[in-house]
Protein backbone atom coordinates (compact mmCIF):
# COMPACT_ATOMS: atom_id res chain seq x y z
CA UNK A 1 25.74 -23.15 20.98
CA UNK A 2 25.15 -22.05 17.60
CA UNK A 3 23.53 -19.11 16.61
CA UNK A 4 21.05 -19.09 13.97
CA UNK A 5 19.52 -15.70 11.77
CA UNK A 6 15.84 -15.12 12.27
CA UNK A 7 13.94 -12.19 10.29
CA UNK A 8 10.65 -11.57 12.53
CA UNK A 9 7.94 -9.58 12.03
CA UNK A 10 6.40 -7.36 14.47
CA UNK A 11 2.62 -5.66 14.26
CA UNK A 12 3.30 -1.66 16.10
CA UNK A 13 -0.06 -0.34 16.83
CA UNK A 14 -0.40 3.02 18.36
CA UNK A 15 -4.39 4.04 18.85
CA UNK A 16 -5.29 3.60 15.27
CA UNK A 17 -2.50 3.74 13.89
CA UNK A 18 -0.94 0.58 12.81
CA UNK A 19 2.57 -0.58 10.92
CA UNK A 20 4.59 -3.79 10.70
CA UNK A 21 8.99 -3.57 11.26
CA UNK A 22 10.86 -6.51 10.21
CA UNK A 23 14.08 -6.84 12.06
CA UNK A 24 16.84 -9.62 11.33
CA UNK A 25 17.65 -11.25 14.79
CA UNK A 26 20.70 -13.23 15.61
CA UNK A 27 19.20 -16.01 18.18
CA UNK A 28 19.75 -20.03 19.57
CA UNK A 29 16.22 -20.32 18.63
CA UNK A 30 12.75 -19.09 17.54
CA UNK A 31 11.01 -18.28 20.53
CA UNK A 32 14.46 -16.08 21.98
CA UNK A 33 14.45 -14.17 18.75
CA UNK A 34 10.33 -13.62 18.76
CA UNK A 35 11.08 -12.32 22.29
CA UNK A 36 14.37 -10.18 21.31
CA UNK A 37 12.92 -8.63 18.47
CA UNK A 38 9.80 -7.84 20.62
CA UNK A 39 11.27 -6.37 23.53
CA UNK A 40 13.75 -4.65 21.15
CA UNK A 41 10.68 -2.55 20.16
CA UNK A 42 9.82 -1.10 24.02
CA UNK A 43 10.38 2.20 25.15
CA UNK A 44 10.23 0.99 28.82
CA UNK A 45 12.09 -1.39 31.06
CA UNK A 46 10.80 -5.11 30.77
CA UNK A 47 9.52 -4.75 34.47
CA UNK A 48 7.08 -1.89 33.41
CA UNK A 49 5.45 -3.63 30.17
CA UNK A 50 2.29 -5.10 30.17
CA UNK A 51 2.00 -9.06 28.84
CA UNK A 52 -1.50 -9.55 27.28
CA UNK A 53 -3.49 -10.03 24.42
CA UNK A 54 -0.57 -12.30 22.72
CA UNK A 55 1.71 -9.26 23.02
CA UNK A 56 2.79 -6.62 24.94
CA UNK A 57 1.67 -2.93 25.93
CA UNK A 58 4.41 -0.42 26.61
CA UNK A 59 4.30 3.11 28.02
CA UNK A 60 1.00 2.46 29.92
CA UNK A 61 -0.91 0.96 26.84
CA UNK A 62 -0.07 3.87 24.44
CA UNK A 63 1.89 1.63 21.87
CA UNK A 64 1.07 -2.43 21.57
CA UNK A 65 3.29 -4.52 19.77
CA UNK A 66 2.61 -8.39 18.66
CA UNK A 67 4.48 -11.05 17.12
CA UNK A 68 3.50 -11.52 13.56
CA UNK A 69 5.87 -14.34 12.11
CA UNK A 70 9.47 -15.75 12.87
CA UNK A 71 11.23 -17.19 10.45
CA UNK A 72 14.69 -19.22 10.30
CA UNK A 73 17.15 -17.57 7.81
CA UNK A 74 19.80 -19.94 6.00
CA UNK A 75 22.92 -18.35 6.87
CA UNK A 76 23.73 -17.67 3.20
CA UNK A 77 20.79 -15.18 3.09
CA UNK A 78 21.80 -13.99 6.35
CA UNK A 79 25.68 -13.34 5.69
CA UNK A 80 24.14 -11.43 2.54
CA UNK A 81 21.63 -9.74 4.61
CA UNK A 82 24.05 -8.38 7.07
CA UNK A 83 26.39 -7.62 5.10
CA UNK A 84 23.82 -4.73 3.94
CA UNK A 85 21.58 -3.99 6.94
């Protein structure tokens, strides 16, 4: 099995307050790294989180994060790209 580079994009919203973190994810495909880089973001264990609203509420709804984009890499930008991150 391969593995392919994925840079995904994930919306952090905390009451009003709202930022996006882009995070390079090493995956087989898009949907695994959407997840990784998602659950990569919790503070609690996957058992305690919260599934709804196309994304998921950690530490009993304080933070939400969603999915934004998820995006395949070539693996010349991603050799580059780790090679720095």
């Amino acid at each position: 099995m391969s593995v392919n580079h994925f840079i995904v994009k994930i919306m952090c919203r905390n009451g009003e307050y709202e930022h996006t973190k882009v995070a390079l994810i090493a995956s087989d495909n898009e949907a695994n790294a959407s997840q990784t880089a998602l659950l990569n973001e919790c503070r609690c264990e996957v058992d305690a989180l919260n599934f709804e609203d196309g994304g998921v509420y950690d530490l009993g709804g304080e933070f939400f994060y969603q999915v934004k984009s998820c995006q395949p890499v070539p693996p010349h930008d991603a050799e580059i790209m780790l090679r720095y991150l």
